[in-house]
N, C-alpha and C. Protein backbone atom coordinates (compact mmCIF):
# COMPACT_ATOMS: atom_id res chain seq x y z
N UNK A 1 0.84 -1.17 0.00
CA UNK A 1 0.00 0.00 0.00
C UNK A 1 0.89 1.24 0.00
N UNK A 2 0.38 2.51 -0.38
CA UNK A 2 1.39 3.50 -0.62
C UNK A 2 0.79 4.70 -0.02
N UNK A 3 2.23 5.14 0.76
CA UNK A 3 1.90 6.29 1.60
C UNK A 3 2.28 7.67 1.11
N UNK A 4 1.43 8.08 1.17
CA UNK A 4 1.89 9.75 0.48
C UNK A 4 2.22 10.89 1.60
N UNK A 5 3.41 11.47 1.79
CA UNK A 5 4.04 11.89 2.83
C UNK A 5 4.41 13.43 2.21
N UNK A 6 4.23 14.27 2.18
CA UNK A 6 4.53 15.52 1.36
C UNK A 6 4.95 15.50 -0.22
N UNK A 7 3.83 14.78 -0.46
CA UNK A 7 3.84 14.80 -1.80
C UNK A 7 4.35 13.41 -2.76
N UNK A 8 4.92 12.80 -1.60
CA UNK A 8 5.84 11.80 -1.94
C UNK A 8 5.54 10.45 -1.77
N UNK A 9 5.14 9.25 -2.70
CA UNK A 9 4.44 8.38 -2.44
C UNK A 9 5.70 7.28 -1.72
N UNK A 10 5.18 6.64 -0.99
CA UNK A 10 6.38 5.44 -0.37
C UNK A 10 5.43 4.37 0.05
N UNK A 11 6.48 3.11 -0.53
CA UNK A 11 5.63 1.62 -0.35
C UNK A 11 5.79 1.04 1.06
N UNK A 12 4.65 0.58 1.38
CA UNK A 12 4.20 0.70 3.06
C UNK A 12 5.52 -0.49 3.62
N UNK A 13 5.61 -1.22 2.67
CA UNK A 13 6.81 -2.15 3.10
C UNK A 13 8.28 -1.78 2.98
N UNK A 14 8.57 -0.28 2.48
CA UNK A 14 9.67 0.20 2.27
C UNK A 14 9.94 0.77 3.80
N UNK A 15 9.01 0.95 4.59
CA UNK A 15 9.13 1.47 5.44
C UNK A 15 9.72 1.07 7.28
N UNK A 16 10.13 1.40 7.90
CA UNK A 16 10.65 1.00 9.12
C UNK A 16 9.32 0.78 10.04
N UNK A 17 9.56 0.06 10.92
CA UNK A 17 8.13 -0.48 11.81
C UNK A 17 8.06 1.38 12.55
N UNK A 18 9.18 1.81 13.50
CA UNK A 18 8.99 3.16 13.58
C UNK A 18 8.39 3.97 13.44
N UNK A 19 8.66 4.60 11.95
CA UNK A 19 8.28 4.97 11.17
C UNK A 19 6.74 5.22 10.69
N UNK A 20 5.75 3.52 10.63
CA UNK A 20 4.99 2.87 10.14
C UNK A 20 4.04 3.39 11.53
N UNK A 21 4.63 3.08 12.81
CA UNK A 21 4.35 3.34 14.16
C UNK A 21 3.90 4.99 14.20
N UNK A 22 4.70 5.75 13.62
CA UNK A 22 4.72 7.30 14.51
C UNK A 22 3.40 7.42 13.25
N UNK A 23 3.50 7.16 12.28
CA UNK A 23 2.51 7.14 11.04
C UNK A 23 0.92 7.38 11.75
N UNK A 24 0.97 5.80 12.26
CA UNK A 24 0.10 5.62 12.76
C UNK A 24 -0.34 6.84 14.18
N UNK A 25 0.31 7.46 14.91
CA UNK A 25 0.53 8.29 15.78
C UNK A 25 -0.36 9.46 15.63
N UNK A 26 0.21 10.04 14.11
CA UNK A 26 -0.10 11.49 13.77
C UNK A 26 -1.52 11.22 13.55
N UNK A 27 -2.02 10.27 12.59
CA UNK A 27 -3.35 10.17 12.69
C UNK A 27 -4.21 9.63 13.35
N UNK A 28 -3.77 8.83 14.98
CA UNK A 28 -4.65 8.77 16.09
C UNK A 28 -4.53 10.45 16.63
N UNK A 29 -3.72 11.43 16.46
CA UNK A 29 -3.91 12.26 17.30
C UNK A 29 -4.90 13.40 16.29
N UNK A 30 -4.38 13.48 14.93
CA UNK A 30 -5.29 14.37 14.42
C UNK A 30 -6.84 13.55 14.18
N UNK A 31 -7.19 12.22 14.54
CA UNK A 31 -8.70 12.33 14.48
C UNK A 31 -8.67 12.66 16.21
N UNK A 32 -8.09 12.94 16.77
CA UNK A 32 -8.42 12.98 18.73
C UNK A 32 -8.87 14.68 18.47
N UNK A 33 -7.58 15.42 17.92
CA UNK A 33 -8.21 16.45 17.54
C UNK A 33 -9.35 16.69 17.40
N UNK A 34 -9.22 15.98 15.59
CA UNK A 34 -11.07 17.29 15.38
C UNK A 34 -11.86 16.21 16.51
N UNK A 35 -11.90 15.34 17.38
CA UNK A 35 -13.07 14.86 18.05
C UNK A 35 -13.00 15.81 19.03
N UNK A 36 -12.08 16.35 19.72
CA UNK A 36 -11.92 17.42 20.87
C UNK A 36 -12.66 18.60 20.20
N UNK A 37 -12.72 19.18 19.51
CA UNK A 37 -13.26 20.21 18.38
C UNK A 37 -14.41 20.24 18.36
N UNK A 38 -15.06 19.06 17.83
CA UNK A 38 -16.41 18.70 17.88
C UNK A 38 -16.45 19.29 18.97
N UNK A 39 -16.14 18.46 20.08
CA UNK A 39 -16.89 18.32 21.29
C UNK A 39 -16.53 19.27 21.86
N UNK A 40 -15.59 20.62 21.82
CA UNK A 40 -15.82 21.53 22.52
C UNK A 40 -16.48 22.72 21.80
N UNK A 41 -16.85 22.53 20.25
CA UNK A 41 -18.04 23.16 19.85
C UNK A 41 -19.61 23.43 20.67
N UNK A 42 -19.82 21.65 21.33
CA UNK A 42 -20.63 21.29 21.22
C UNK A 42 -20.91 21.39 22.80
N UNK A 43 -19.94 21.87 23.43
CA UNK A 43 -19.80 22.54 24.70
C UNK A 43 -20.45 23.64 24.92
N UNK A 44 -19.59 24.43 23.93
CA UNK A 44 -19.90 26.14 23.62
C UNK A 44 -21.23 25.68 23.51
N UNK A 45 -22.16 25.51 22.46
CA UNK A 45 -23.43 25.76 22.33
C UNK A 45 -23.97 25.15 23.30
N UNK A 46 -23.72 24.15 24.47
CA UNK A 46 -24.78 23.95 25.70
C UNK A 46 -24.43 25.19 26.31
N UNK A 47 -23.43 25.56 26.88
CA UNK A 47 -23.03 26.65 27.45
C UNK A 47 -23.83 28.17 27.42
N UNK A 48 -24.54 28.25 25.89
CA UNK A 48 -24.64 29.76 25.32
C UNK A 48 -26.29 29.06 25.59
N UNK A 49 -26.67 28.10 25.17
CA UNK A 49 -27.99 27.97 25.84
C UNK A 49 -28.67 27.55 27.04
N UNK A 50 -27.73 27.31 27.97
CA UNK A 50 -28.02 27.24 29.30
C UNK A 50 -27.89 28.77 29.62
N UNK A 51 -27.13 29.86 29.31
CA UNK A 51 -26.78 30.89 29.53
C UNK A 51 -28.02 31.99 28.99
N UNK A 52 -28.77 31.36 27.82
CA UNK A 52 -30.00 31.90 27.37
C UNK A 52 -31.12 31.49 28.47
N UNK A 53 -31.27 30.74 28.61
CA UNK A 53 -31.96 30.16 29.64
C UNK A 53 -31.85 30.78 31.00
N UNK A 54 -30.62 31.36 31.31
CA UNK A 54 -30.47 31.69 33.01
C UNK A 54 -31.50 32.79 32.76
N UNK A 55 -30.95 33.52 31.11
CA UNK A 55 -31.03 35.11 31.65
C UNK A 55 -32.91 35.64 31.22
N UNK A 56 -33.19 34.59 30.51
CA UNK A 56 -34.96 34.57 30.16
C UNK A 56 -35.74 34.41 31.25
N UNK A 57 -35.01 33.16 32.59
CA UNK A 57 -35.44 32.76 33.66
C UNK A 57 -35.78 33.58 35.07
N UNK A 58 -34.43 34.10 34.68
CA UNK A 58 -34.05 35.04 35.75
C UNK A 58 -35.30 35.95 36.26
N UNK A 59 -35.59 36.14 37.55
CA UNK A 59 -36.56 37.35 37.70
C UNK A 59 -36.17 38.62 37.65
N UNK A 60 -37.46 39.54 37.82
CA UNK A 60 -37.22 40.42 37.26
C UNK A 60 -36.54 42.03 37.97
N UNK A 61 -35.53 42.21 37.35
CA UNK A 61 -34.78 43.48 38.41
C UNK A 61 -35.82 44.63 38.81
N UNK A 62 -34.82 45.79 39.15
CA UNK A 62 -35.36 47.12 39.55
C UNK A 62 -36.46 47.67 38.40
N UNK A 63 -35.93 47.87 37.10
CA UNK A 63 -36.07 48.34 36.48
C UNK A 63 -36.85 47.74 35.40
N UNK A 64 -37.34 45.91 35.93
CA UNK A 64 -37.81 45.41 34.88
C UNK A 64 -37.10 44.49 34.00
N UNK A 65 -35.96 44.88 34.37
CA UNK A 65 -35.27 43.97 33.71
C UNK A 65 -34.77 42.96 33.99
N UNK A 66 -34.25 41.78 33.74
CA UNK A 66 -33.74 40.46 34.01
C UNK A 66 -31.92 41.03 34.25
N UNK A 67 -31.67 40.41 35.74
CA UNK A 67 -29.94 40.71 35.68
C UNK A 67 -29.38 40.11 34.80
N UNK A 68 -28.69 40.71 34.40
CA UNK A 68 -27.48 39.96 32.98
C UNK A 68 -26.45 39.66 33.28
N UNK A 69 -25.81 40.40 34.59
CA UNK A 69 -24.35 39.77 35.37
C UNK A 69 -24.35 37.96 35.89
N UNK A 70 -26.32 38.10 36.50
CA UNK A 70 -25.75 36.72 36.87
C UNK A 70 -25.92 35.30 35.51
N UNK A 71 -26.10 35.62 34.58
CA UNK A 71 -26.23 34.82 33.58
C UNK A 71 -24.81 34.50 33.10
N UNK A 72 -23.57 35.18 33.24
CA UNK A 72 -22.65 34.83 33.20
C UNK A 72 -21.67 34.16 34.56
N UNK A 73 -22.44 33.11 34.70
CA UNK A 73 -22.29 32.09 35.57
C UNK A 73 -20.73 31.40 35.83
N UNK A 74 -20.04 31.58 34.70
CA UNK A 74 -18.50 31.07 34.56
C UNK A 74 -17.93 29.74 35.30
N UNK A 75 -16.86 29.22 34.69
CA UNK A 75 -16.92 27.54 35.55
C UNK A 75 -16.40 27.86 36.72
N UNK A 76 -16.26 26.66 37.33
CA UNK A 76 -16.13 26.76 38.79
C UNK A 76 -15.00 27.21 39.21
N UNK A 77 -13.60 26.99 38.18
CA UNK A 77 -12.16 26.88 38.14
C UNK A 77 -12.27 28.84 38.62
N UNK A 78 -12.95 28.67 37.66
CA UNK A 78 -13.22 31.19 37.35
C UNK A 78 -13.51 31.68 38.81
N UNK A 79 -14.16 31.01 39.54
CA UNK A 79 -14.81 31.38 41.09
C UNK A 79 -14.08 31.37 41.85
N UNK A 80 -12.80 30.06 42.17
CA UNK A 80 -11.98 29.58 43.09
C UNK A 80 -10.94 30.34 42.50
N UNK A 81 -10.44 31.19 41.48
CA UNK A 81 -9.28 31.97 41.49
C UNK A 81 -9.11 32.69 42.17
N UNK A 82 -7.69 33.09 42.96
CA UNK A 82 -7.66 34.04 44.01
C UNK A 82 -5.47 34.55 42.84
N UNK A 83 -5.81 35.68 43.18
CA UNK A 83 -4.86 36.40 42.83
C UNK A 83 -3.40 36.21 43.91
N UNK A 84 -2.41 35.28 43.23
CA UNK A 84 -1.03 35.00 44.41
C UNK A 84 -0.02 35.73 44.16
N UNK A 85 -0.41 36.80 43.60
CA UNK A 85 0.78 38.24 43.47
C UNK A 85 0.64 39.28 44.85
């Protein structure tokens, strides 16, 4: 079978097990990629509609309006930061 490597075709048996190995490498990590991608797309949009949701939910302020500060809810990591300067 023949591998095309920058342009350059090479016969799968010309090749070092290594080689054949790290091969195999680059493309377990670039499909890990776009699956991380997906899935932190797919993050973002629960995120932006749970976040639609706080701020529709929310009751209603002074003025009538729904607070908008607390709809930006942020993860938990964002809360527990404390400044060590």
């Amino acid at each position: 079978m023949a591998i095309t490597i920058n342009g350059v075709d090479y016969d799968e048996a010309d090749l070092d097990n290594n080689v054949k190995n790290s091969i195999r490498q680059v493309q377990n990590a670039n499909a890990n990629i776009a699956n991380l991608q997906a899935d932190l797309l797919n993050q973002q949009i629960i995120a932006q509609h749970h976040s639609k949701f706080i701020q529709d939910n929310l009751p209603e302020g002074e003025e009538g309006e729904a607070s908008v500060e607390a709809a930006d809810v942020g993860s938990e990591d964002e809360s527990t930061e404390t400044d060590s300067e």
